[in-house]
N, C-alpha and C. Protein backbone atom coordinates (compact mmCIF):
# COMPACT_ATOMS: atom_id res chain seq x y z
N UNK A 1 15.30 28.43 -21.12
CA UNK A 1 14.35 27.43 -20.69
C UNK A 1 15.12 26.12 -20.44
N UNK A 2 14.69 25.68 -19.51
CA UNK A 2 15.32 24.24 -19.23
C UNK A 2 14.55 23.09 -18.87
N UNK A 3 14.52 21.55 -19.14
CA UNK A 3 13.74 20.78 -18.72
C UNK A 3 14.25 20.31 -17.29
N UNK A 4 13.04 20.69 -16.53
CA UNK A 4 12.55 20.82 -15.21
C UNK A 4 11.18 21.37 -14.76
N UNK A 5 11.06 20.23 -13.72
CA UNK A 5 9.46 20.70 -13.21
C UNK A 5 9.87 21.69 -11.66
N UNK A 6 9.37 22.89 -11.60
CA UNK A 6 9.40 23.58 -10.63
C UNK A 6 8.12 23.91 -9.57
N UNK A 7 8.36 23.73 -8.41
CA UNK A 7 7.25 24.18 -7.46
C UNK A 7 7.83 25.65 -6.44
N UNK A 8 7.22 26.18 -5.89
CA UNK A 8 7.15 26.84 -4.87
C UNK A 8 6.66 26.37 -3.71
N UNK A 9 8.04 26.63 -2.55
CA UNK A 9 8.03 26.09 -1.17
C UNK A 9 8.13 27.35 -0.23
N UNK A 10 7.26 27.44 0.67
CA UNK A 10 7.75 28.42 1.28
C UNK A 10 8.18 30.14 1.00
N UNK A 11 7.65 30.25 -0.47
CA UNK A 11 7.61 31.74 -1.07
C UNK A 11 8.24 31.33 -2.25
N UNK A 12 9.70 29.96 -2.33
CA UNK A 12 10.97 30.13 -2.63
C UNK A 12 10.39 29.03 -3.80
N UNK A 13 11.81 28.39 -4.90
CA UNK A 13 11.08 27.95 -6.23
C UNK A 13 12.45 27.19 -5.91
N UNK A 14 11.42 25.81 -5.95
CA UNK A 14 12.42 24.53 -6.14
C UNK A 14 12.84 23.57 -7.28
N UNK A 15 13.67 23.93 -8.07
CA UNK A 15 13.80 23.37 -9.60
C UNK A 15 14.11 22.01 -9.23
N UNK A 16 13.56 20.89 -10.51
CA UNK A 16 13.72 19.52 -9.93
C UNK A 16 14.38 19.19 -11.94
N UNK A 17 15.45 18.62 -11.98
CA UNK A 17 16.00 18.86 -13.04
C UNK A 17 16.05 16.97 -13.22
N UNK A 18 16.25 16.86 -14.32
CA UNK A 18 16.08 15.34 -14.99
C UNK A 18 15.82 14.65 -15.89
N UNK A 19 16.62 13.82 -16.71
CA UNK A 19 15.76 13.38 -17.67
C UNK A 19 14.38 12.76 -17.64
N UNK A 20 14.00 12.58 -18.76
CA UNK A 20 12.48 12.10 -18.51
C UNK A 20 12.46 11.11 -18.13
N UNK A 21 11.49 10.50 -17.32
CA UNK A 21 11.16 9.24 -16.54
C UNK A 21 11.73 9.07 -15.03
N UNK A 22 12.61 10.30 -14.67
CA UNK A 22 13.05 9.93 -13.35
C UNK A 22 12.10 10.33 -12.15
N UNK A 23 11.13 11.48 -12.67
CA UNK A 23 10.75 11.17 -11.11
C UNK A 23 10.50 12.81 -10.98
N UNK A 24 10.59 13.39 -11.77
CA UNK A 24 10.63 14.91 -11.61
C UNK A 24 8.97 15.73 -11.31
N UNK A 25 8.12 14.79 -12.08
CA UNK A 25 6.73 15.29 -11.79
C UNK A 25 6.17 14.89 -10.35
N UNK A 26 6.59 13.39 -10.41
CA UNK A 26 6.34 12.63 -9.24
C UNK A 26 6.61 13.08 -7.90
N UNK A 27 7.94 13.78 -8.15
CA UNK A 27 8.40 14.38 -6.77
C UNK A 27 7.75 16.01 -6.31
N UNK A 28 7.57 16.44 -7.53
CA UNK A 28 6.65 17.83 -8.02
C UNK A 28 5.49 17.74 -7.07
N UNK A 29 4.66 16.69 -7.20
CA UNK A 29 3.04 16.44 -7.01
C UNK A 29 3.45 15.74 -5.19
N UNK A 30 4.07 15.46 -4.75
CA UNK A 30 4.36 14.88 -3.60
C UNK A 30 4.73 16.34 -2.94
N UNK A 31 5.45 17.22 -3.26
CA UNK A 31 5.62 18.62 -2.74
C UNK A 31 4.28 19.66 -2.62
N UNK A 32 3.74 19.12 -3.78
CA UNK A 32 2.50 20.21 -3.77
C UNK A 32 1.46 19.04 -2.45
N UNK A 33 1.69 18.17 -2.17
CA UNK A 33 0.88 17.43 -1.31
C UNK A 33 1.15 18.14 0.10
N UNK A 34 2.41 18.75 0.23
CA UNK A 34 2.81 19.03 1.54
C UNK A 34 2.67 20.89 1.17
N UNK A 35 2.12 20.98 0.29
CA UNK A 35 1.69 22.59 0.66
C UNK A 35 2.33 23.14 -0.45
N UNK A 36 3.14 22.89 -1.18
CA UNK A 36 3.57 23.71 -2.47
C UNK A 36 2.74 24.30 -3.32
N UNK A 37 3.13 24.92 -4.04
CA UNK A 37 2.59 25.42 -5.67
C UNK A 37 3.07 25.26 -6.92
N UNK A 38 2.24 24.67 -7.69
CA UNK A 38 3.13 24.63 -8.54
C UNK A 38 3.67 25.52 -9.68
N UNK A 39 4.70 25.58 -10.15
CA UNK A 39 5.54 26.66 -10.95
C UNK A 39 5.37 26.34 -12.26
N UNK A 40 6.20 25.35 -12.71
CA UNK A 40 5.50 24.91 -14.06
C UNK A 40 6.41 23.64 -14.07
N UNK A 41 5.51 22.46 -15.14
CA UNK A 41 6.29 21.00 -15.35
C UNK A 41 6.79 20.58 -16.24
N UNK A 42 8.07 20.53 -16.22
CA UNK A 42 8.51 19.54 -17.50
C UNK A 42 9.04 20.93 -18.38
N UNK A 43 8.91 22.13 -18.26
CA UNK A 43 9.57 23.25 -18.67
C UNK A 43 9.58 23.85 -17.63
N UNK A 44 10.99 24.76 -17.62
CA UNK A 44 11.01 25.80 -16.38
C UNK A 44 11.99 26.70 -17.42
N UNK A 45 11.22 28.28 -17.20
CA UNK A 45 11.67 29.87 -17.98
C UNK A 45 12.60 29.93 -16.24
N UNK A 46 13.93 30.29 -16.59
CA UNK A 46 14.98 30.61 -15.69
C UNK A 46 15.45 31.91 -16.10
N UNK A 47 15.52 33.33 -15.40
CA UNK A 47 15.93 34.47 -15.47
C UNK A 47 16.69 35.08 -14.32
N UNK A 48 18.03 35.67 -14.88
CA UNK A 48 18.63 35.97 -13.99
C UNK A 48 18.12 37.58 -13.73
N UNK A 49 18.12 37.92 -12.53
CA UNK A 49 17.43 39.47 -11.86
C UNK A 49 18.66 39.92 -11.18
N UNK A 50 18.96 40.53 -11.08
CA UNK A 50 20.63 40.77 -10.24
C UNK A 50 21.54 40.03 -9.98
N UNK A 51 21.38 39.70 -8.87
CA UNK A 51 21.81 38.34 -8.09
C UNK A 51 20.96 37.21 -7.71
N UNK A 52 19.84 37.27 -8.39
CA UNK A 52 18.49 36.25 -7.93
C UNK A 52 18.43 35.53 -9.44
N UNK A 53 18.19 34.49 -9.06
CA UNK A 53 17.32 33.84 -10.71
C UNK A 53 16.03 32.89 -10.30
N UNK A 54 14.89 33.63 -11.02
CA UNK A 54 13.73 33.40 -10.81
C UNK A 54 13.23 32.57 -12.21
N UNK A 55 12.18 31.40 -11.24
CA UNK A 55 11.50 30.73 -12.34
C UNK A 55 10.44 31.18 -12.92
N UNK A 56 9.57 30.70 -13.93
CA UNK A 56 8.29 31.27 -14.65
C UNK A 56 7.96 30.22 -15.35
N UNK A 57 7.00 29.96 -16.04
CA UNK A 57 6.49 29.19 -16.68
C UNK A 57 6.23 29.59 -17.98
N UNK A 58 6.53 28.68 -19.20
CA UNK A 58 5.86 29.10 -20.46
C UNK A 58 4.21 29.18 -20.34
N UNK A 59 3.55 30.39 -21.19
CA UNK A 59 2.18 30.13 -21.08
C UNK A 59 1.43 28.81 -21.29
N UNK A 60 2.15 28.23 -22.50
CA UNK A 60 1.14 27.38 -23.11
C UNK A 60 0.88 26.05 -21.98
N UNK A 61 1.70 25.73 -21.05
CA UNK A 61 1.74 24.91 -20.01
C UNK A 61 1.33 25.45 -18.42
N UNK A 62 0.73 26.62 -18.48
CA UNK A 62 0.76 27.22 -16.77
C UNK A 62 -0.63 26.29 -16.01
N UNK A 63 -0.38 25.78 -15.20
CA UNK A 63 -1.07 25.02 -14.62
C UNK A 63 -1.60 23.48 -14.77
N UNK A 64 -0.38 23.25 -15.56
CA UNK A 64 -1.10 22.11 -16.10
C UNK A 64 0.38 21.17 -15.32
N UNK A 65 0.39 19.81 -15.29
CA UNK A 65 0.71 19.12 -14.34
C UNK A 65 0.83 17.47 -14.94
N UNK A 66 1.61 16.70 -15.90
CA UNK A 66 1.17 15.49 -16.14
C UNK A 66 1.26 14.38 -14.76
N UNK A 67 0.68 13.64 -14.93
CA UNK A 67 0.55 12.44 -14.29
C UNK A 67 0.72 11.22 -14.89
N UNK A 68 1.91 10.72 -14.53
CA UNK A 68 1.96 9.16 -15.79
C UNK A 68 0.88 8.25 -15.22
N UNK A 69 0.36 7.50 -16.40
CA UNK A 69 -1.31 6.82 -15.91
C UNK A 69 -2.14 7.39 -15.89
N UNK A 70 -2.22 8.32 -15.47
CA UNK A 70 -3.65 9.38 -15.52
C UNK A 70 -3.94 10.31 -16.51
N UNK A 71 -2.80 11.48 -16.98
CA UNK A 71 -3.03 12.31 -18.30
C UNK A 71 -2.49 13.61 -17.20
N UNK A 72 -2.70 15.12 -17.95
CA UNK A 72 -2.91 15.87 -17.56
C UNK A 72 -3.67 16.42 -16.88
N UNK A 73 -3.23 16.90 -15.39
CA UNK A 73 -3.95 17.12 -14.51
C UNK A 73 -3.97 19.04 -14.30
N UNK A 74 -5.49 19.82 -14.32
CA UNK A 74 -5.10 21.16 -14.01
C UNK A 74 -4.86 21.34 -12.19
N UNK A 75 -3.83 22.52 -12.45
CA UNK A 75 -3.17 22.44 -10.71
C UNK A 75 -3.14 24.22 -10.90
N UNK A 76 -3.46 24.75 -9.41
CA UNK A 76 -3.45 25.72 -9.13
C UNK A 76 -1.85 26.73 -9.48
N UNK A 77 -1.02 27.13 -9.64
CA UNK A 77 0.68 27.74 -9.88
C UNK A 77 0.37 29.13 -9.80
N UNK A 78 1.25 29.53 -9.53
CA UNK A 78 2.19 30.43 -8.82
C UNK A 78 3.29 31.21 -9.98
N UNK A 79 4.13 32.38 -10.67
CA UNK A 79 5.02 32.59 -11.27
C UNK A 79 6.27 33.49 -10.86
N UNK A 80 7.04 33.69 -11.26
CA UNK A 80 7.93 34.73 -10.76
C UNK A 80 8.38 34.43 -9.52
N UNK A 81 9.32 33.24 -9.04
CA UNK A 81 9.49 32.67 -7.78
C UNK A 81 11.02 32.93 -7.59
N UNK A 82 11.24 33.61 -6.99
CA UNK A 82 13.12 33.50 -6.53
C UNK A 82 13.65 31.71 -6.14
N UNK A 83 14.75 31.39 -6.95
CA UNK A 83 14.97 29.57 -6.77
C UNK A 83 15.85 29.98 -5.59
N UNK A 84 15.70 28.88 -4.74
CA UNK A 84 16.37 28.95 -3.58
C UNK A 84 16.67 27.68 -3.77
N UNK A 85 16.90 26.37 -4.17
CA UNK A 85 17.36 25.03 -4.47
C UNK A 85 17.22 24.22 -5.92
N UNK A 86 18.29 23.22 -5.86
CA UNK A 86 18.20 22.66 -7.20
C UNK A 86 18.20 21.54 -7.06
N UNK A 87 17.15 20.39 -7.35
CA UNK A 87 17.24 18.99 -6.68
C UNK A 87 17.68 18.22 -8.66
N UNK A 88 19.04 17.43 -8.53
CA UNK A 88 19.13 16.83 -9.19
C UNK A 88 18.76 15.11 -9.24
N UNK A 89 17.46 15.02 -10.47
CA UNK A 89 17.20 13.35 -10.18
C UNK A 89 17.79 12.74 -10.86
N UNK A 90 19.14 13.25 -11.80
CA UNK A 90 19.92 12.14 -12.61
C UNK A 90 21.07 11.56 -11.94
N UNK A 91 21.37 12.12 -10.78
CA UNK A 91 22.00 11.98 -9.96
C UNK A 91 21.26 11.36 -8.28
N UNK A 92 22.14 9.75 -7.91
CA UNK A 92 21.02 9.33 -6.74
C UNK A 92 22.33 9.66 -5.38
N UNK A 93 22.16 10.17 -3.99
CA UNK A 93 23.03 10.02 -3.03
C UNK A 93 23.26 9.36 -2.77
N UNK A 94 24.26 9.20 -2.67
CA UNK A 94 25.22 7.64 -2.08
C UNK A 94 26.06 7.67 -0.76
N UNK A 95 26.15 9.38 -0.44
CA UNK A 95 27.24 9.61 1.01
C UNK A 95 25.93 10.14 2.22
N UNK A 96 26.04 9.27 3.60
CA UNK A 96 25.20 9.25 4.19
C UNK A 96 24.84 11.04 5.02
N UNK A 97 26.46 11.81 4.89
CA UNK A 97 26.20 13.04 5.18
C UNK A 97 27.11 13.79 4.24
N UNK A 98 26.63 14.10 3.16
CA UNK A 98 27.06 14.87 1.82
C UNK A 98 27.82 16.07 1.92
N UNK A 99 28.61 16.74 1.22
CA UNK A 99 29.05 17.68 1.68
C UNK A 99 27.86 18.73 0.51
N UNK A 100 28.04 19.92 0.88
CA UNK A 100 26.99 20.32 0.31
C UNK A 100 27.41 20.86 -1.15
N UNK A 101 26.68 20.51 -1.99
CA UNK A 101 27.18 20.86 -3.86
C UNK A 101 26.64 22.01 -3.80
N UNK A 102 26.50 22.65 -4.85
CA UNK A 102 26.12 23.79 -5.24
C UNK A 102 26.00 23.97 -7.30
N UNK A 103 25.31 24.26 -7.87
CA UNK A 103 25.07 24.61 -8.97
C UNK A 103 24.41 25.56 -9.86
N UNK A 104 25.89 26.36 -10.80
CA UNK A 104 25.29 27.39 -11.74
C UNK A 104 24.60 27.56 -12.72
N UNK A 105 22.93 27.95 -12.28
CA UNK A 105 22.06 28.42 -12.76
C UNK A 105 22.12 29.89 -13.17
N UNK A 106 22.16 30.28 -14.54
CA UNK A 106 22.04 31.93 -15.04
C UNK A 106 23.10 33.00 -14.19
N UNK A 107 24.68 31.81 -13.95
CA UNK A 107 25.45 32.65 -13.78
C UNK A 107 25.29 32.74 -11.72
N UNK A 108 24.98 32.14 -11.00
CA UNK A 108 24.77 32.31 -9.62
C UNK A 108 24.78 30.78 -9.28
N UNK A 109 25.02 30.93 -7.63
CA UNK A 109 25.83 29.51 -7.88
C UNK A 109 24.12 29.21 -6.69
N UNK A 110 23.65 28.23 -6.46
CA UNK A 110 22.54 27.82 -5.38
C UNK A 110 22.90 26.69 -5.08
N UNK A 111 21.78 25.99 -4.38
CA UNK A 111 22.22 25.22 -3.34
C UNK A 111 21.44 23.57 -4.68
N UNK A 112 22.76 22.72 -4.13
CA UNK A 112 22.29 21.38 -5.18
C UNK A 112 22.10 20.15 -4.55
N UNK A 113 21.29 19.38 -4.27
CA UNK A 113 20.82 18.49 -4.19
C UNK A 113 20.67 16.86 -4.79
N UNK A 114 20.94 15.63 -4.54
CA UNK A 114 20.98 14.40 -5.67
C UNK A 114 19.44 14.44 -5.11
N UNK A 115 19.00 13.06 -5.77
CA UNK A 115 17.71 12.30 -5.77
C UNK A 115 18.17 11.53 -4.34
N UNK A 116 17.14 11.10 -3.65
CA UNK A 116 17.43 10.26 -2.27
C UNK A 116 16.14 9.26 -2.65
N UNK A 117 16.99 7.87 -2.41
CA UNK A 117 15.76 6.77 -2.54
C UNK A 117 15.19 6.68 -1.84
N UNK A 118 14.14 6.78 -1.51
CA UNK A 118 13.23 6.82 0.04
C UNK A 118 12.33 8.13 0.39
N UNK A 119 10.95 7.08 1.20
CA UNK A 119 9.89 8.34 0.76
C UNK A 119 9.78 9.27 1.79
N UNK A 120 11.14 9.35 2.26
CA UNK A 120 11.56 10.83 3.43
C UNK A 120 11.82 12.03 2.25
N UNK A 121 11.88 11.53 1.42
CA UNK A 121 12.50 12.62 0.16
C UNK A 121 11.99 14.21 -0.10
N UNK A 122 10.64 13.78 -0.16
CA UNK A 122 9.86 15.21 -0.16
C UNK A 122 9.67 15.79 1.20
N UNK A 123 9.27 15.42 2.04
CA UNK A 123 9.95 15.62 3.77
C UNK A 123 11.10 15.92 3.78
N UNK A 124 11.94 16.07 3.73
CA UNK A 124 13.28 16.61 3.92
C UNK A 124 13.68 17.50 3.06
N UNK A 125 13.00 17.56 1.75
CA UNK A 125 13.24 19.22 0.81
C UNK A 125 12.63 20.18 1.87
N UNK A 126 11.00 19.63 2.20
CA UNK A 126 10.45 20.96 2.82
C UNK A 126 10.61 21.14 4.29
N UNK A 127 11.63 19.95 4.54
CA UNK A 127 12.47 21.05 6.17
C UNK A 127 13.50 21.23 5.64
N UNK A 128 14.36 21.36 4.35
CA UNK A 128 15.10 22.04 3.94
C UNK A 128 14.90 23.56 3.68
N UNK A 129 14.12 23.79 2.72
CA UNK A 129 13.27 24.63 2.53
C UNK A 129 13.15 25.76 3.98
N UNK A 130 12.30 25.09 4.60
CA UNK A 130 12.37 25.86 5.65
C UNK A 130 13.08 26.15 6.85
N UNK A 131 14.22 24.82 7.32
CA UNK A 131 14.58 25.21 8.35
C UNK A 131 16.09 25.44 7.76
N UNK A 132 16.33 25.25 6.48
CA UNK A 132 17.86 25.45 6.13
C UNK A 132 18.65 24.10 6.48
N UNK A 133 19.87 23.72 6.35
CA UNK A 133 20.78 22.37 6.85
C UNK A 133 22.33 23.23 7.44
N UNK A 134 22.46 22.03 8.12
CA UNK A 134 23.85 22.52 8.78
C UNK A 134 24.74 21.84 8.29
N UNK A 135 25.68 22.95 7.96
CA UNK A 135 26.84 22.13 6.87
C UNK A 135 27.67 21.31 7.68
N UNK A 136 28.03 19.92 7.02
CA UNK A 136 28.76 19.22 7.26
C UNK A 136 30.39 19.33 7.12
């Protein structure tokens, strides 16, 4: 188990990793605005399957969603998601065309991501997501 809020984009499960207060739910609930699902918040169950490592949610949290200011919010989720990205928010980008990181989750290496200041942020996971990036 690891602290991270996870959604599903596009079939695929986008781990958002961070200490608390950065931004991990926030960016969570801005994804599910553009069509996501959510996986689970603030805990993410990581299992490696062959060559795949899929997220899940602990029960005692499935669908549930905090909101700072507001409380707990119930949200529709999704389980058993193959991760196809890893967005790190303890980390902010600073190079205007990055070379692309990568990070090992359960032994497999995926695709890694910093935090980007600016509210293109969740827009650009989910044309990541879907249209892929061209390496620099």
């Amino acid at each position: 188990m690891i602290h991270a809020s996870t959604v599903a984009l596009n079939g695929q499960a986008v781990v958002i990793m961070g200490a608390s207060g950065t931004g991990k739910s926030t960016l969570a609930l801005e994804l599910i605005g553009q069509g996501a699902t959510l996986i689970a918040d603030d805990q993410t169950i990581l299992t490696r399957v062959g060559d795949d490592v899929i997220a899940s949610c602990p029960d005692a949290i499935t669908g549930q969603i905090e909101v700072r200011h507001m409380g707990i919010l119930r949200c529709g989720a999704v389980s058993d998601v193959h991760v196809r990205l890893v967005i790190d928010m303890d980390q902010t980008e600073t190079q205007r065309l990055p070379i692309p990181r990568t990070i090992d989750l359960a032994g497999i290496d995926l695709p890694l991501l910093y935090r980007i200041k600016g509210p293109h942020f969740a827009v650009a996971i989910g044309m990541f997501m879907k249209f892929g990036r061209i390496a620099t």
